[in-house]
Protein backbone atom coordinates (compact mmCIF):
# COMPACT_ATOMS: atom_id res chain seq x y z
CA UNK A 1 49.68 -83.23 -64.12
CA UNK A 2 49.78 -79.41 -63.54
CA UNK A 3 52.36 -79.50 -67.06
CA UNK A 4 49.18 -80.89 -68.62
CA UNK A 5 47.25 -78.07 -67.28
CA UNK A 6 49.19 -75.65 -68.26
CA UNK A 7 49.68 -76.58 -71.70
CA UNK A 8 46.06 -77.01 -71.83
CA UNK A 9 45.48 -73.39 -70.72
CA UNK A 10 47.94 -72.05 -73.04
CA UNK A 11 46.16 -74.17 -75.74
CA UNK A 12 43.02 -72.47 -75.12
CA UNK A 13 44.26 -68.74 -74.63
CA UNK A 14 46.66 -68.65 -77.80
CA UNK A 15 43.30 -70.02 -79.63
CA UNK A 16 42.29 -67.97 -82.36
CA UNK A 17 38.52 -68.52 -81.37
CA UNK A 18 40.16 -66.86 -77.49
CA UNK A 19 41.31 -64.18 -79.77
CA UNK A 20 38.14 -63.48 -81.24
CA UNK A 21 36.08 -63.41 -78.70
CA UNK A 22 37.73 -61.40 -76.71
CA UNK A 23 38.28 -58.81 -79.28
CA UNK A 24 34.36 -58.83 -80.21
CA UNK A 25 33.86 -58.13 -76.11
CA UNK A 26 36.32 -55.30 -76.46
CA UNK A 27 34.75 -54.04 -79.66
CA UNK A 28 30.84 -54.19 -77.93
CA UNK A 29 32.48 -52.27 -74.85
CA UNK A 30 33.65 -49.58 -77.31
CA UNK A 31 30.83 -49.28 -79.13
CA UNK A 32 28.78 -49.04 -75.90
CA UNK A 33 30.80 -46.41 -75.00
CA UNK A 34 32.10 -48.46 -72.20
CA UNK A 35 35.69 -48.59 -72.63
CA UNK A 36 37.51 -48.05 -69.31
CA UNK A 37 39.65 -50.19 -67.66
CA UNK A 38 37.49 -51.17 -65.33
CA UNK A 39 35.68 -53.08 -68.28
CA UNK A 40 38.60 -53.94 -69.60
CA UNK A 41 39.46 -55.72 -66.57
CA UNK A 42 35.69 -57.51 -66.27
CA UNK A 43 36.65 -58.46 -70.16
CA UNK A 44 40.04 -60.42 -68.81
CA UNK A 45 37.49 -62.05 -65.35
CA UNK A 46 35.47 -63.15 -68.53
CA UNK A 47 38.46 -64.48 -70.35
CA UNK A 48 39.49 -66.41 -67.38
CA UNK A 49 36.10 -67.92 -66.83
CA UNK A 50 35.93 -68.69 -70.75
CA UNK A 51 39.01 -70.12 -70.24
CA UNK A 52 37.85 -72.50 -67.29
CA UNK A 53 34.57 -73.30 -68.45
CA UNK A 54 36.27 -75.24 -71.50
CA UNK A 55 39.22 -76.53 -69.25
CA UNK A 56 35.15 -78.21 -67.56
CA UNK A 57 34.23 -79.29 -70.55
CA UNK A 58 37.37 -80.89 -71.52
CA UNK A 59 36.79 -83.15 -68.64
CA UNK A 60 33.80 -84.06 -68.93
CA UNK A 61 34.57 -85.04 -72.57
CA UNK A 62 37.04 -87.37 -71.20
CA UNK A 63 36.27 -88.82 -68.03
CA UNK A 64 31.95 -88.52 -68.02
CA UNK A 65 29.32 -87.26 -66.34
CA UNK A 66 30.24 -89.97 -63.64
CA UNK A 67 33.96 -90.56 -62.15
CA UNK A 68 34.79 -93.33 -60.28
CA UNK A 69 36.51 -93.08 -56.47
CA UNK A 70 38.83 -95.54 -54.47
CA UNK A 71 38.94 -93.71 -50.65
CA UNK A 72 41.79 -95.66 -50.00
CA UNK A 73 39.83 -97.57 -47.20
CA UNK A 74 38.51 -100.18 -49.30
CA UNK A 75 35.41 -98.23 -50.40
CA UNK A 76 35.02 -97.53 -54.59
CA UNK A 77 32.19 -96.72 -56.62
CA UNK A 78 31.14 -94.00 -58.93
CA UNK A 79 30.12 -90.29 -58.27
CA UNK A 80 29.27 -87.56 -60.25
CA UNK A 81 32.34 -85.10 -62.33
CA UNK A 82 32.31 -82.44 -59.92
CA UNK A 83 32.92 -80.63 -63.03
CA UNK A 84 29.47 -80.86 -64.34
CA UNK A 85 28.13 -78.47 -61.75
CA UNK A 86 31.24 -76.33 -61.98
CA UNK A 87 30.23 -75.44 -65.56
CA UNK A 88 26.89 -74.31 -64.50
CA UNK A 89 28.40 -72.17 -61.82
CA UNK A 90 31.25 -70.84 -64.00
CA UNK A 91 28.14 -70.39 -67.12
CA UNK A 92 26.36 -68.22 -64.39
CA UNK A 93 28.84 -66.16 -63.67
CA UNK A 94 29.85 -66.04 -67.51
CA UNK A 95 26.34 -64.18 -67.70
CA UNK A 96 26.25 -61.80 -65.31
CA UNK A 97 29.86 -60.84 -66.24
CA UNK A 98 28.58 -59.64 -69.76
CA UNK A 99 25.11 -58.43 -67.98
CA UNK A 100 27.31 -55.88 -65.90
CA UNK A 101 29.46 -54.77 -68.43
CA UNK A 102 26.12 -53.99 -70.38
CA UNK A 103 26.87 -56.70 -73.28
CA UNK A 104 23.88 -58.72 -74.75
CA UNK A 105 23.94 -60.74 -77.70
CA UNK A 106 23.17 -59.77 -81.12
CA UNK A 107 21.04 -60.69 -83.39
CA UNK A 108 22.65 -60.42 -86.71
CA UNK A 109 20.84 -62.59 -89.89
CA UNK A 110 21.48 -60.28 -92.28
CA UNK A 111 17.58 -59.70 -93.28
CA UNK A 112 17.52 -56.13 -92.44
CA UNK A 113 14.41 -56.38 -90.42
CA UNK A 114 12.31 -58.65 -92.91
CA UNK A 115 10.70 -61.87 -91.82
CA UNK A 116 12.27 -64.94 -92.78
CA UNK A 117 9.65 -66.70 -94.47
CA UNK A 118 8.83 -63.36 -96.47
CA UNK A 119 10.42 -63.93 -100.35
């Protein structure tokens, strides 16, 4: 099992999406003029989280929103994926990672200011 894991983990980190997102972070941070190693180092906490919150997902893609249990003394039944309120935790933290190292989202259409339904 923890073979699994780890070959999931490396799965996700040599990603080329991993890549990207962590060099767009990086690139925001120097742009912001925040580029010491202290961000640097909330860049890799985000990384790790990223990396976790799709490990979450991954399991709830393949066993449900709903697991079931065997307690070993005689009592089964179903209960929720613990993991479905481990992404909202992980998603939380996720956001105030990027809120503290002064990162918001962009909003980049291409329009250069003009309204969308102008022709």
């Amino acid at each position: 099992m923890v073979y699994i894991a780890r070959a999931a983990v490396k799965k996700i980190i040599e990603s080329e999406l991993y890549a990207d997102i962590k060099k767009d972070l990086l690139d925001q941070l120097d742009r912001n003029g925040n580029d010491g190693k202290y961000y640097t180092d909330l860049v890799d906490d985000y990384m790790d989280l990223w990396v976790t919150k799709n490990l979450l997902i991954e399991d709830i893609k393949k066993r449900g929103v709903t697991v079931t249990y065997n307690n070993g003394g005689g009592q089964k039944g179903r209960k929720k994926n613990d993991s479905v309120e481990q992404l909202i935790k992980v998603n939380a933290q996720m956001l105030k990672l990027l809120s503290e190292i002064g990162i918001k989202p962009t909003q980049t259409d291409g329009t250069d200011g003009e309204d969308d339904d102008e022709m």
